[in-house]
N, C-alpha and C. Protein backbone atom coordinates (compact mmCIF):
# COMPACT_ATOMS: atom_id res chain seq x y z
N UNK A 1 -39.29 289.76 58.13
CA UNK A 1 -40.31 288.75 58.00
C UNK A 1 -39.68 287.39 58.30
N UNK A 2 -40.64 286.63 59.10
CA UNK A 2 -39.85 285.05 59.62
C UNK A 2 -40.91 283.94 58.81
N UNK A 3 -39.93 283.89 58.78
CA UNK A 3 -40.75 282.28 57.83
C UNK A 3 -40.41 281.00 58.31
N UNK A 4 -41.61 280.07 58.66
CA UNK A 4 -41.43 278.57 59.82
C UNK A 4 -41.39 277.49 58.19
N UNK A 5 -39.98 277.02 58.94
CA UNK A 5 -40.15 275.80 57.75
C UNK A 5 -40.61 274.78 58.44
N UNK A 6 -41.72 274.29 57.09
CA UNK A 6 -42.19 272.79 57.61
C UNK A 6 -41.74 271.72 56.82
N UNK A 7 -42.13 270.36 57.60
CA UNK A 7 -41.55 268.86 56.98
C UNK A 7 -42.13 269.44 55.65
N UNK A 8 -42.98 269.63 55.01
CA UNK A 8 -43.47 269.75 53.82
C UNK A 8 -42.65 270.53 52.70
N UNK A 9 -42.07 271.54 53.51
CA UNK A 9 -41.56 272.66 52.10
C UNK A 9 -40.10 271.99 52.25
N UNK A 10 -39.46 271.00 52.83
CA UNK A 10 -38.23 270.25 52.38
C UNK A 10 -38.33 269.61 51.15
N UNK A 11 -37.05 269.30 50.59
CA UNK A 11 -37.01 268.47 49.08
C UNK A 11 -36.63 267.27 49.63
N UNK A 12 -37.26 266.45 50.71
CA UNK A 12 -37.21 264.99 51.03
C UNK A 12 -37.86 264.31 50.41
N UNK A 13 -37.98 263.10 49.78
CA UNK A 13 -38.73 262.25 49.09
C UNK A 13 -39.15 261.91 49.83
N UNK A 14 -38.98 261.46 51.03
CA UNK A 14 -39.37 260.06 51.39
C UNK A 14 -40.36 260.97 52.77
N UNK A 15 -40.45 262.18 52.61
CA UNK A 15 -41.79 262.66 53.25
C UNK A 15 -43.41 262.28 53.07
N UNK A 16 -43.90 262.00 53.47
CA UNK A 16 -45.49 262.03 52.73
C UNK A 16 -45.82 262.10 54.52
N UNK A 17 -47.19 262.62 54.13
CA UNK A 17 -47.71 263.07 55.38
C UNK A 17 -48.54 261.65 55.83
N UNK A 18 -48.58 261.49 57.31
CA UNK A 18 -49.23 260.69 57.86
C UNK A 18 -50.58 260.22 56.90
N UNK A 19 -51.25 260.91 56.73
CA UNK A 19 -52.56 260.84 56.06
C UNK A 19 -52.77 260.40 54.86
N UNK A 20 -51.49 260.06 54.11
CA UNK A 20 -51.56 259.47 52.94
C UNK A 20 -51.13 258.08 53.15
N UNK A 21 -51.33 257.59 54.17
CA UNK A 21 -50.68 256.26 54.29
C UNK A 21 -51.85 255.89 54.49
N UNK A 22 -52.12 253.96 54.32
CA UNK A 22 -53.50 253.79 54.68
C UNK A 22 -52.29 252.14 55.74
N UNK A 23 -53.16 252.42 56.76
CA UNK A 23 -52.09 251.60 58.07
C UNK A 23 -53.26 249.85 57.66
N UNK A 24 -53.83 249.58 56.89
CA UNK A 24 -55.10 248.90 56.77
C UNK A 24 -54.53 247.62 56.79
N UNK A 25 -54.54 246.56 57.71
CA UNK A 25 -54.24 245.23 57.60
C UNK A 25 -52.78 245.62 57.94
N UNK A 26 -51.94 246.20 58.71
CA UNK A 26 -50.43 246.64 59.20
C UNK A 26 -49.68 246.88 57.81
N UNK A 27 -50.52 247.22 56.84
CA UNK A 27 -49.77 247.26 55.08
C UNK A 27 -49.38 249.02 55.40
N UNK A 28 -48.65 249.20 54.81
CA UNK A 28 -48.63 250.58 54.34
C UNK A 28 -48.69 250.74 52.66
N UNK A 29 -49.59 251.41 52.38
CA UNK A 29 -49.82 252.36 50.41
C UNK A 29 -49.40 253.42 50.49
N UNK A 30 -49.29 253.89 49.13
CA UNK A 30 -48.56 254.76 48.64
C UNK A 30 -49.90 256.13 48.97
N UNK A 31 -51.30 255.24 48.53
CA UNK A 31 -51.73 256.38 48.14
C UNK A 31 -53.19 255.50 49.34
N UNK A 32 -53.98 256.24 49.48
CA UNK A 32 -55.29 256.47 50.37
C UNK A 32 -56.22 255.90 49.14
N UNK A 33 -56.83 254.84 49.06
CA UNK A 33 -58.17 254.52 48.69
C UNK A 33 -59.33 255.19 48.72
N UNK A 34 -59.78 255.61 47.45
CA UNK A 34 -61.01 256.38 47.34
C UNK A 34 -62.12 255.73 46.43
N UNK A 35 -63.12 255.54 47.57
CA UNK A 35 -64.69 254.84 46.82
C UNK A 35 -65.25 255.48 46.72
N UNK A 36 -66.30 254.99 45.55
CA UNK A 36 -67.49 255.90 45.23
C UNK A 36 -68.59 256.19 45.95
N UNK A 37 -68.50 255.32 47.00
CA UNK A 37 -69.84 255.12 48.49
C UNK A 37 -69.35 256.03 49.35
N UNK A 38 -68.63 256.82 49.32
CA UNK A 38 -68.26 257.36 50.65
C UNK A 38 -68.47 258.99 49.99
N UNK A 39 -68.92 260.00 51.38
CA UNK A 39 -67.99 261.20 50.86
C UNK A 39 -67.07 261.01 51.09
N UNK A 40 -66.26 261.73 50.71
CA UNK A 40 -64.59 261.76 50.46
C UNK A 40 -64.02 263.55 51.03
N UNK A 41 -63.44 263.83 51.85
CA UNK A 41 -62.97 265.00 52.37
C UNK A 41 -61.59 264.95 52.73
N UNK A 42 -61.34 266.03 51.95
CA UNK A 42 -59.74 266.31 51.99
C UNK A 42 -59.14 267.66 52.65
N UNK A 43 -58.14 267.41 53.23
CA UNK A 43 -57.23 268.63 53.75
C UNK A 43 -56.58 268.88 53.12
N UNK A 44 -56.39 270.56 53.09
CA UNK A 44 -55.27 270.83 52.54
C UNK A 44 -53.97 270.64 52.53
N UNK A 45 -53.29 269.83 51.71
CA UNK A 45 -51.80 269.67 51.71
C UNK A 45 -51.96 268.24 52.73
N UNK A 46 -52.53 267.62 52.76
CA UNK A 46 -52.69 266.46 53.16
C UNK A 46 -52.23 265.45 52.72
N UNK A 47 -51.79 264.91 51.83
CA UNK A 47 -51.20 264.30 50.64
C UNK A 47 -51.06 265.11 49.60
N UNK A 48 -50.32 263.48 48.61
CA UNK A 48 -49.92 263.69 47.38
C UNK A 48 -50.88 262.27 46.79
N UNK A 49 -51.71 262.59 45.60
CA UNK A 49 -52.31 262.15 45.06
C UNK A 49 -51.54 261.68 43.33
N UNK A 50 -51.61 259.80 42.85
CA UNK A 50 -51.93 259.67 42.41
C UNK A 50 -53.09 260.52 41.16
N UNK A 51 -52.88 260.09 40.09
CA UNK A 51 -53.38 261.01 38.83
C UNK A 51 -54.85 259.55 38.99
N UNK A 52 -54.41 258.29 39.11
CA UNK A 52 -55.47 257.62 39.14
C UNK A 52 -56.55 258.41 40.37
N UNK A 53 -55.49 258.50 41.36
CA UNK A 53 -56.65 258.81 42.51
C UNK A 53 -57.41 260.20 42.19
N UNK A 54 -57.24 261.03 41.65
CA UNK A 54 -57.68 261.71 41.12
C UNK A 54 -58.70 261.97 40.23
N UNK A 55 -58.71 261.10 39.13
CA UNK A 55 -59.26 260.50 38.16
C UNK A 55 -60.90 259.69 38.68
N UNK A 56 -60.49 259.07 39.89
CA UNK A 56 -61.39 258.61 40.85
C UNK A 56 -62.70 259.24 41.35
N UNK A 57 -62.20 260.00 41.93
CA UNK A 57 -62.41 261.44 42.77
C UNK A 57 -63.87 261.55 41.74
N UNK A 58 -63.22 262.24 40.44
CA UNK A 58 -63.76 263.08 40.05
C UNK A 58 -64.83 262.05 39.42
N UNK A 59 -64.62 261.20 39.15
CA UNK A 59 -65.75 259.77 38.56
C UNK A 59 -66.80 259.30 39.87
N UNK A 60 -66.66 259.81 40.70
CA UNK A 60 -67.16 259.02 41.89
C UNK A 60 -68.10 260.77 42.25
N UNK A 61 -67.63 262.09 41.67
CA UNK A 61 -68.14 263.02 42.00
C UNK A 61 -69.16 263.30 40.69
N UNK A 62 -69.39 262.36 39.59
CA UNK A 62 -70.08 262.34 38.60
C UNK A 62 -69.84 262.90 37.20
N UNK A 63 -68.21 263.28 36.91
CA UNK A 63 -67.81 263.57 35.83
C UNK A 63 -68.11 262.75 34.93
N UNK A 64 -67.85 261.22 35.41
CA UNK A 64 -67.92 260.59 33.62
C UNK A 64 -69.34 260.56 33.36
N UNK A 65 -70.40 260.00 34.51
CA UNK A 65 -71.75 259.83 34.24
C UNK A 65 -72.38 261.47 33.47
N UNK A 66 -72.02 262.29 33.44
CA UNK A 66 -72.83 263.50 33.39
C UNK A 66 -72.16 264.07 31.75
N UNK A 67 -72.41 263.60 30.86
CA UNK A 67 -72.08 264.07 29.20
C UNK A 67 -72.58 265.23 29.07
N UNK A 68 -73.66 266.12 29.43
CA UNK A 68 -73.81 267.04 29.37
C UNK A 68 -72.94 267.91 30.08
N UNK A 69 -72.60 268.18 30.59
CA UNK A 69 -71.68 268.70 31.75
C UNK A 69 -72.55 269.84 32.57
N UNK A 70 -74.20 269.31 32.86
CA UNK A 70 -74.65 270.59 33.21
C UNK A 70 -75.25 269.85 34.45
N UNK A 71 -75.49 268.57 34.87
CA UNK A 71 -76.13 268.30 36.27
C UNK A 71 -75.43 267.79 37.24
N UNK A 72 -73.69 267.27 36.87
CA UNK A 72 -73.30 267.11 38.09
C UNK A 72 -72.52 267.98 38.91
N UNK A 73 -72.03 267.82 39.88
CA UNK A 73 -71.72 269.16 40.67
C UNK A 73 -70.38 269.75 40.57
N UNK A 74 -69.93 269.65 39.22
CA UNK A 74 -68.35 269.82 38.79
C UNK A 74 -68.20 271.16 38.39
N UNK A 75 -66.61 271.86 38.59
CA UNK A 75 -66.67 272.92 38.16
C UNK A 75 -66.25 272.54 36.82
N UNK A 76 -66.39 273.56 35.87
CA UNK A 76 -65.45 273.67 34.62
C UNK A 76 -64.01 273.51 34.68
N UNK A 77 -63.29 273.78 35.34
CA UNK A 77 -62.03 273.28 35.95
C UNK A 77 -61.37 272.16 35.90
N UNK A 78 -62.78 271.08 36.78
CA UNK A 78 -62.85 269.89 36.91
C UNK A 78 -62.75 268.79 35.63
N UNK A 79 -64.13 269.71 34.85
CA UNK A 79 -64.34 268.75 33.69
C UNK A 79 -62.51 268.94 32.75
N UNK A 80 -62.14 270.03 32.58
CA UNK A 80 -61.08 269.97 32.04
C UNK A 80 -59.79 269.19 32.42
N UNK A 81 -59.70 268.65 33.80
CA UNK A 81 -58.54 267.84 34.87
C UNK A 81 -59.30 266.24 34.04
N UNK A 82 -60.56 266.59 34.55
CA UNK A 82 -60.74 265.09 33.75
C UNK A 82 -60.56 264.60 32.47
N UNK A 83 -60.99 265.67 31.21
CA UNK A 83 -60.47 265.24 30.16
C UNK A 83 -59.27 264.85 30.05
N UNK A 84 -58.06 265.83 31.24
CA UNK A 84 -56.94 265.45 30.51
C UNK A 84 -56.72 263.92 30.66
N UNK A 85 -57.31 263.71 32.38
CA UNK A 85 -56.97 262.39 32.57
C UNK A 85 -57.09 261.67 32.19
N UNK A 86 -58.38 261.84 31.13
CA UNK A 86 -58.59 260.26 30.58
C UNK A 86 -57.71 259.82 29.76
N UNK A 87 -56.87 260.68 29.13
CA UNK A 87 -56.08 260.72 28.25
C UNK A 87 -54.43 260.30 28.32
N UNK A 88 -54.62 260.23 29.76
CA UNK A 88 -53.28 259.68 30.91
C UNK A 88 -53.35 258.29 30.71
N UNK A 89 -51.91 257.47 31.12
CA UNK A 89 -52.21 256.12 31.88
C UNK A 89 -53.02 256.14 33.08
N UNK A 90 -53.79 257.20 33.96
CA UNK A 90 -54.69 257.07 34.55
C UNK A 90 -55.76 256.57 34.19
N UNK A 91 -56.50 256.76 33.37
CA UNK A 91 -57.68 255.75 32.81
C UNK A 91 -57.78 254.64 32.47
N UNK A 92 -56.36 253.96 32.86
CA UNK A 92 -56.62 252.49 32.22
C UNK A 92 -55.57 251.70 33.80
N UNK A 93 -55.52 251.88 34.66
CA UNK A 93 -54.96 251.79 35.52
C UNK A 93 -56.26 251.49 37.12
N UNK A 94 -55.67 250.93 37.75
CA UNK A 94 -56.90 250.20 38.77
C UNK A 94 -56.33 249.94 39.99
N UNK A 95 -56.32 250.38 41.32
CA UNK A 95 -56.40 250.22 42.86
C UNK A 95 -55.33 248.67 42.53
N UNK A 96 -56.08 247.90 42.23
CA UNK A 96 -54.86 246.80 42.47
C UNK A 96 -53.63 246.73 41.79
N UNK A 97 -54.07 247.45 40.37
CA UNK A 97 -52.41 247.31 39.53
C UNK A 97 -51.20 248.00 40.25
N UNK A 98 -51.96 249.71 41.04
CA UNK A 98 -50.74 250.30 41.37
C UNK A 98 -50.58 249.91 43.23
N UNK A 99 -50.86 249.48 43.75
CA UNK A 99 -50.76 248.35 45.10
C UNK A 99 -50.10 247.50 44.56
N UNK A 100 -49.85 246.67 43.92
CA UNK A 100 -49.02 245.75 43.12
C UNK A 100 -47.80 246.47 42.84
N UNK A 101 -47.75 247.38 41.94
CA UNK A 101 -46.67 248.04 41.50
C UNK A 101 -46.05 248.59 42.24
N UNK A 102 -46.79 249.07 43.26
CA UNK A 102 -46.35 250.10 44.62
C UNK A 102 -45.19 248.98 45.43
N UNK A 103 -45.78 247.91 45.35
CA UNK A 103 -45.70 246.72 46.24
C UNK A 103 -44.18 246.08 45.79
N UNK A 104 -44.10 245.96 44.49
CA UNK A 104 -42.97 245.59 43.69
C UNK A 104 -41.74 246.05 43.51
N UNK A 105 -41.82 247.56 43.92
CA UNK A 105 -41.01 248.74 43.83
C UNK A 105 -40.15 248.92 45.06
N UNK A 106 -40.34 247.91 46.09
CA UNK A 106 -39.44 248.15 47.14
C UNK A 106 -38.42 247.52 46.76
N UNK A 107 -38.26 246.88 46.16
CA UNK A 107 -36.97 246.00 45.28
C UNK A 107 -35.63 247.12 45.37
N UNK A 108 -35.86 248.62 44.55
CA UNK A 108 -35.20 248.63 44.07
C UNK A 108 -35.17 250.04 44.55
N UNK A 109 -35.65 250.58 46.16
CA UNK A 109 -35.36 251.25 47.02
C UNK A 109 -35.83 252.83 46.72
N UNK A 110 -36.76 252.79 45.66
CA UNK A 110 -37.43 254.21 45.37
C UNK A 110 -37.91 254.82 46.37
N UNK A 111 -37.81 256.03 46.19
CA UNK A 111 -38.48 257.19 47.06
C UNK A 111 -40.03 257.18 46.68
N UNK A 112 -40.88 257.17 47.69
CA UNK A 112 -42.17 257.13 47.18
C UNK A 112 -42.92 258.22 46.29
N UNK A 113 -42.47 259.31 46.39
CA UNK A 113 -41.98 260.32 45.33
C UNK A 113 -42.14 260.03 43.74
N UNK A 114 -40.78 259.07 43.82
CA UNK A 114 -40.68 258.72 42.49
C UNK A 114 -41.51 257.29 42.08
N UNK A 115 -42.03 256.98 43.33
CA UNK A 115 -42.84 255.86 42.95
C UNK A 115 -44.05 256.09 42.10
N UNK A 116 -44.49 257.18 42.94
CA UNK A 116 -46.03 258.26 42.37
C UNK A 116 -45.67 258.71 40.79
N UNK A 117 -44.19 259.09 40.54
CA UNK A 117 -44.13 259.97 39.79
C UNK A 117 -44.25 258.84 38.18
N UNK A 118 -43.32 257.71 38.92
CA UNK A 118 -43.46 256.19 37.68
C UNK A 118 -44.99 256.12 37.38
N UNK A 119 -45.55 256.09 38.86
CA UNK A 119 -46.89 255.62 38.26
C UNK A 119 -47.67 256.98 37.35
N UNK A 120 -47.88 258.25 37.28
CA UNK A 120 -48.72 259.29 37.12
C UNK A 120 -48.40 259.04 35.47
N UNK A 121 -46.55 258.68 35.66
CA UNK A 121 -45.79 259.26 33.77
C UNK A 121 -45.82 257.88 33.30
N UNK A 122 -45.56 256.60 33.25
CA UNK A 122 -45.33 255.63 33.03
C UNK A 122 -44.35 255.70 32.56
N UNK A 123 -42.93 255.98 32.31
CA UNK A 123 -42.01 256.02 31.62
C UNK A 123 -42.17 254.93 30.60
N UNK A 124 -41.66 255.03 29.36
CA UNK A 124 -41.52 253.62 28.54
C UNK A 124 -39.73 253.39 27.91
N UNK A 125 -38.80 254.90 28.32
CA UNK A 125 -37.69 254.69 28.23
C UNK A 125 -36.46 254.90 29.29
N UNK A 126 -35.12 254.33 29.49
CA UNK A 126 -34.64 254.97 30.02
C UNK A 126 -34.48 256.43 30.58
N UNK A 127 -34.58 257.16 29.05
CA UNK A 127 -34.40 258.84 29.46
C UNK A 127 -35.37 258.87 29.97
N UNK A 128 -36.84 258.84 30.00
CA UNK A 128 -37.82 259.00 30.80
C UNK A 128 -37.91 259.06 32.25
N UNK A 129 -37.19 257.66 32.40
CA UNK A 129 -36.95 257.09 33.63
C UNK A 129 -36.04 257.94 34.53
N UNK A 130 -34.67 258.26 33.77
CA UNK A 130 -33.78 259.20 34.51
C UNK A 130 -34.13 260.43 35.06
N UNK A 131 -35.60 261.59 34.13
CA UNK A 131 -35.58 262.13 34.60
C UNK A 131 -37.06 262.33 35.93
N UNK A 132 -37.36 261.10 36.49
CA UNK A 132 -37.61 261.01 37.92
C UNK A 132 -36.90 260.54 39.01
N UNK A 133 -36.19 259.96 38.78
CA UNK A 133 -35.12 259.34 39.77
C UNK A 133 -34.27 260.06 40.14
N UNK A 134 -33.85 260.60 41.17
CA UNK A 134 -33.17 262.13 41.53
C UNK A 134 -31.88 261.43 42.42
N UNK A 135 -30.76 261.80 41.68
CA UNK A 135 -29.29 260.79 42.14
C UNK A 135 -29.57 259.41 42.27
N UNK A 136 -29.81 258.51 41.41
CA UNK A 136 -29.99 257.45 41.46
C UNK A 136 -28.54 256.48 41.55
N UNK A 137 -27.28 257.13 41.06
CA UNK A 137 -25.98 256.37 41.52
C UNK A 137 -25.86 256.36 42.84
N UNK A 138 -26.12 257.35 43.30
CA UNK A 138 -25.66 257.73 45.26
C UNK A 138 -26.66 256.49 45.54
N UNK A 139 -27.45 256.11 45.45
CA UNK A 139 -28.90 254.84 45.75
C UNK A 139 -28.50 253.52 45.53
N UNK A 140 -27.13 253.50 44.87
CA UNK A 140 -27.32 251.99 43.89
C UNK A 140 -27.97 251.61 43.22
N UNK A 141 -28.90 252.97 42.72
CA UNK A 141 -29.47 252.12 40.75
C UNK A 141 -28.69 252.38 39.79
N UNK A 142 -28.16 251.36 39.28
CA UNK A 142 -27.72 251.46 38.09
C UNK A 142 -28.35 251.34 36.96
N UNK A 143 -27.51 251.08 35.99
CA UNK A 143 -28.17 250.66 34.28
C UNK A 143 -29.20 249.36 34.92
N UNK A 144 -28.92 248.19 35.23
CA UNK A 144 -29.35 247.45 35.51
C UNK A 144 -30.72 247.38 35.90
N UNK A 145 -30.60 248.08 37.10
CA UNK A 145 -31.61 248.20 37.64
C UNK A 145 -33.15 249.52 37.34
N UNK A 146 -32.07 250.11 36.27
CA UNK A 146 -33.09 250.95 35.91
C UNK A 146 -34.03 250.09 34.65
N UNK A 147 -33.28 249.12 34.06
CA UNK A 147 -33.77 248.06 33.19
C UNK A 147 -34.99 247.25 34.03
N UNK A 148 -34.64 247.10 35.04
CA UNK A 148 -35.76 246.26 35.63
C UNK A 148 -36.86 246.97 36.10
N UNK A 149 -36.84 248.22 36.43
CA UNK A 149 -37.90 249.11 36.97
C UNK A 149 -38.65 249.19 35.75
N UNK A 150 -37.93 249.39 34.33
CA UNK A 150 -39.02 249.51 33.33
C UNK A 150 -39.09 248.31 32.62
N UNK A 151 -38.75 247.03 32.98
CA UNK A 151 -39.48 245.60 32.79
C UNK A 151 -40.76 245.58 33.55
N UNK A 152 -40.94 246.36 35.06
CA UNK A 152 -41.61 246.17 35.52
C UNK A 152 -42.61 247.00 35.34
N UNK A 153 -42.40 248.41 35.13
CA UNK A 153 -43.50 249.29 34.17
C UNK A 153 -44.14 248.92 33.11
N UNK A 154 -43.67 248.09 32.41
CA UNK A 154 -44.20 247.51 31.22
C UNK A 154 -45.12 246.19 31.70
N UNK A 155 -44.62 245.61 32.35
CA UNK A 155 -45.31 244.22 32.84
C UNK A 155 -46.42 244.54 33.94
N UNK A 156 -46.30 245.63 34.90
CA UNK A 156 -47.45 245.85 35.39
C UNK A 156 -48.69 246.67 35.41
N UNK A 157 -47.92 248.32 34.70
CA UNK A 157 -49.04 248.65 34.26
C UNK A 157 -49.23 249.00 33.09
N UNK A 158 -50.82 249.30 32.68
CA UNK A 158 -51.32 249.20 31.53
C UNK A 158 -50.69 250.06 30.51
N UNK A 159 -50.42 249.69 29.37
CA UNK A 159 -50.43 251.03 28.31
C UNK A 159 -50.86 251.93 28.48
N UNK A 160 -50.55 253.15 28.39
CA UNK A 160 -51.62 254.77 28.22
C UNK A 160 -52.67 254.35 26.99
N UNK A 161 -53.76 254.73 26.70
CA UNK A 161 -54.74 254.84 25.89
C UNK A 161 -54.58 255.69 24.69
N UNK A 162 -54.28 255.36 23.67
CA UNK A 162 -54.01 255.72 22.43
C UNK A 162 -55.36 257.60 21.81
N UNK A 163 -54.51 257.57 21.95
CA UNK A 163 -55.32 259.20 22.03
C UNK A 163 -55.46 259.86 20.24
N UNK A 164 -56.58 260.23 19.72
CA UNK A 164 -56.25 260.75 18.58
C UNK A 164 -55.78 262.22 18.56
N UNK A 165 -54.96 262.63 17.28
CA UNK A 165 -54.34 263.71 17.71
C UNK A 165 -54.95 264.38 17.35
N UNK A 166 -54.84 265.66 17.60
CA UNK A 166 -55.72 267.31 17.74
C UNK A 166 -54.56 268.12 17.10
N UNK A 167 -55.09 269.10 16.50
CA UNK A 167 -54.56 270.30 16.16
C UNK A 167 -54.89 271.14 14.65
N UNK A 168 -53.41 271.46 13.74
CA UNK A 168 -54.51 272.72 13.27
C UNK A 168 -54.98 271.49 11.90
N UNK A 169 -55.03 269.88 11.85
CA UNK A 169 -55.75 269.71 10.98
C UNK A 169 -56.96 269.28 11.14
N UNK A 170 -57.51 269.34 12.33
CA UNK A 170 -58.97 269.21 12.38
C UNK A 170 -59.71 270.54 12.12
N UNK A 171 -59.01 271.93 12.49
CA UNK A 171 -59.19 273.17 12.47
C UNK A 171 -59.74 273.34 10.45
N UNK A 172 -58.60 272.67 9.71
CA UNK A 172 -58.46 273.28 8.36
C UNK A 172 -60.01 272.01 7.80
N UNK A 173 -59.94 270.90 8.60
CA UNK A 173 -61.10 270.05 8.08
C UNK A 173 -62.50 270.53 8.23
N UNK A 174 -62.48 271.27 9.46
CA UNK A 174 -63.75 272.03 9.71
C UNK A 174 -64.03 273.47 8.72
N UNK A 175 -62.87 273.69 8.61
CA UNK A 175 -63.64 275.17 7.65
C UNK A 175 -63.43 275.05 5.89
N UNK A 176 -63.00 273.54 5.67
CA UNK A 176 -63.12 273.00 4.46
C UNK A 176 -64.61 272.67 4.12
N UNK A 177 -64.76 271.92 5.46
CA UNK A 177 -66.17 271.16 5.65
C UNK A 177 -67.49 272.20 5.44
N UNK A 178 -67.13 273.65 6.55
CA UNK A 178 -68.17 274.51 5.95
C UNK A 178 -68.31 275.09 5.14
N UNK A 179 -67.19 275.34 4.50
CA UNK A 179 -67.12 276.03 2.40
C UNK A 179 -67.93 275.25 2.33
N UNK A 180 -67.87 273.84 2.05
CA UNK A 180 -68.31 272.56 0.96
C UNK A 180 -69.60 272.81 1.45
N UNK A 181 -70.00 272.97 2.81
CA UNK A 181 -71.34 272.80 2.93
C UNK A 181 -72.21 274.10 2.98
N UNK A 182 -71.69 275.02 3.09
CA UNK A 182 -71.83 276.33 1.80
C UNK A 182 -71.99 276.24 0.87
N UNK A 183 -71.35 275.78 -0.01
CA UNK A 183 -71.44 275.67 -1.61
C UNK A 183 -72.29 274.68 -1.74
N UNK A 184 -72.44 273.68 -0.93
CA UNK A 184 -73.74 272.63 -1.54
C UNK A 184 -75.16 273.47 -1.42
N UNK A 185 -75.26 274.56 -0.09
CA UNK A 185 -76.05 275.03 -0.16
C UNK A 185 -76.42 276.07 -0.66
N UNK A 186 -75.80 276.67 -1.70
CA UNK A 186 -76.18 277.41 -2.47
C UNK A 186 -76.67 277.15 -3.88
């Protein structure tokens, strides 16, 4: 069996396919602009998407408008990608913050890779930070400069959205809740 390698199945960072670039005003982005006025059609393996752009997508395909989850044209799948997202620094994040950030980041010679990857995770610590940056001594980032990448994570984009936590004590509050409201009703 022969197998054709493509630019794609390499571990190059600094790959991204033509199509994720937007050439608009001789600028180059990280990521392709997606409005809510347009259809929007994608190829497979066409890019690498942003968690915002994503997040987009699915808001512009009627996830957030539709609380019921029964009239817009989403799979169950979908609605679940979106919950998580909202729950990301994707939901609080905006077309200009990460163009800005995108924009800021040539400073300090990232792979666009790890540019995507700053923006999707927000790091808020060093260790965070280290583990997207892939040989960052061979690059010339140092301590230093890994200090300034997350001055600049902090200064440009938003906090993640404070999420309440889940698990087994909402579980033990609910079947407290229906004893009690058992026993009241008896």
């Amino acid at each position: 069996m022969h197998f054709v390698s493509s630019l794609a199945s390499r571990h190059d960072q600094n790959y991204i396919p033509t199509s994720f670039l937007d050439h608009h005003k001789n600028r180059k982005y990280l990521f392709s602009p997606i409005t809510s006025n347009k259809t929007v059609r994608m190829k497979a393996n066409a890019g690498t998407l942003t968690n915002f752009e994503v997040l987009d997508l699915l808001n512009s395909r009627g996830a957030s408008n539709d609380t019921t989850r029964v009239i817009a044209p989403i799979t169950t799948l979908e609605y679940k990608v979106y919950d998580y997202l909202m729950e990301t620094p994707a939901c609080t994040q905006t077309l200009e913050i990460i163009t800005n950030f995108s924009d800021q980041c040539e400073d300090f010679k990232l792979a666009k890779a790890e540019i995507l990857n700053i923006i999707n995770i927000r790091p808020s610590s060093t260790v965070n930070l280290a583990s997207i940056l892939e040989e960052p001594s061979g690059r010339g980032i140092d301590k230093k400069a890994k200090e300034g990448i997350l001055k600049l994570v902090e200064a440009l984009l938003p906090s993640p959205p404070i999420v309440e936590a889940r698990g087994e004590n909402e579980e033990e509050e609910t079947e407290e809740g229906e004893q009690l409201a058992t026993a009241v009703l008896r």
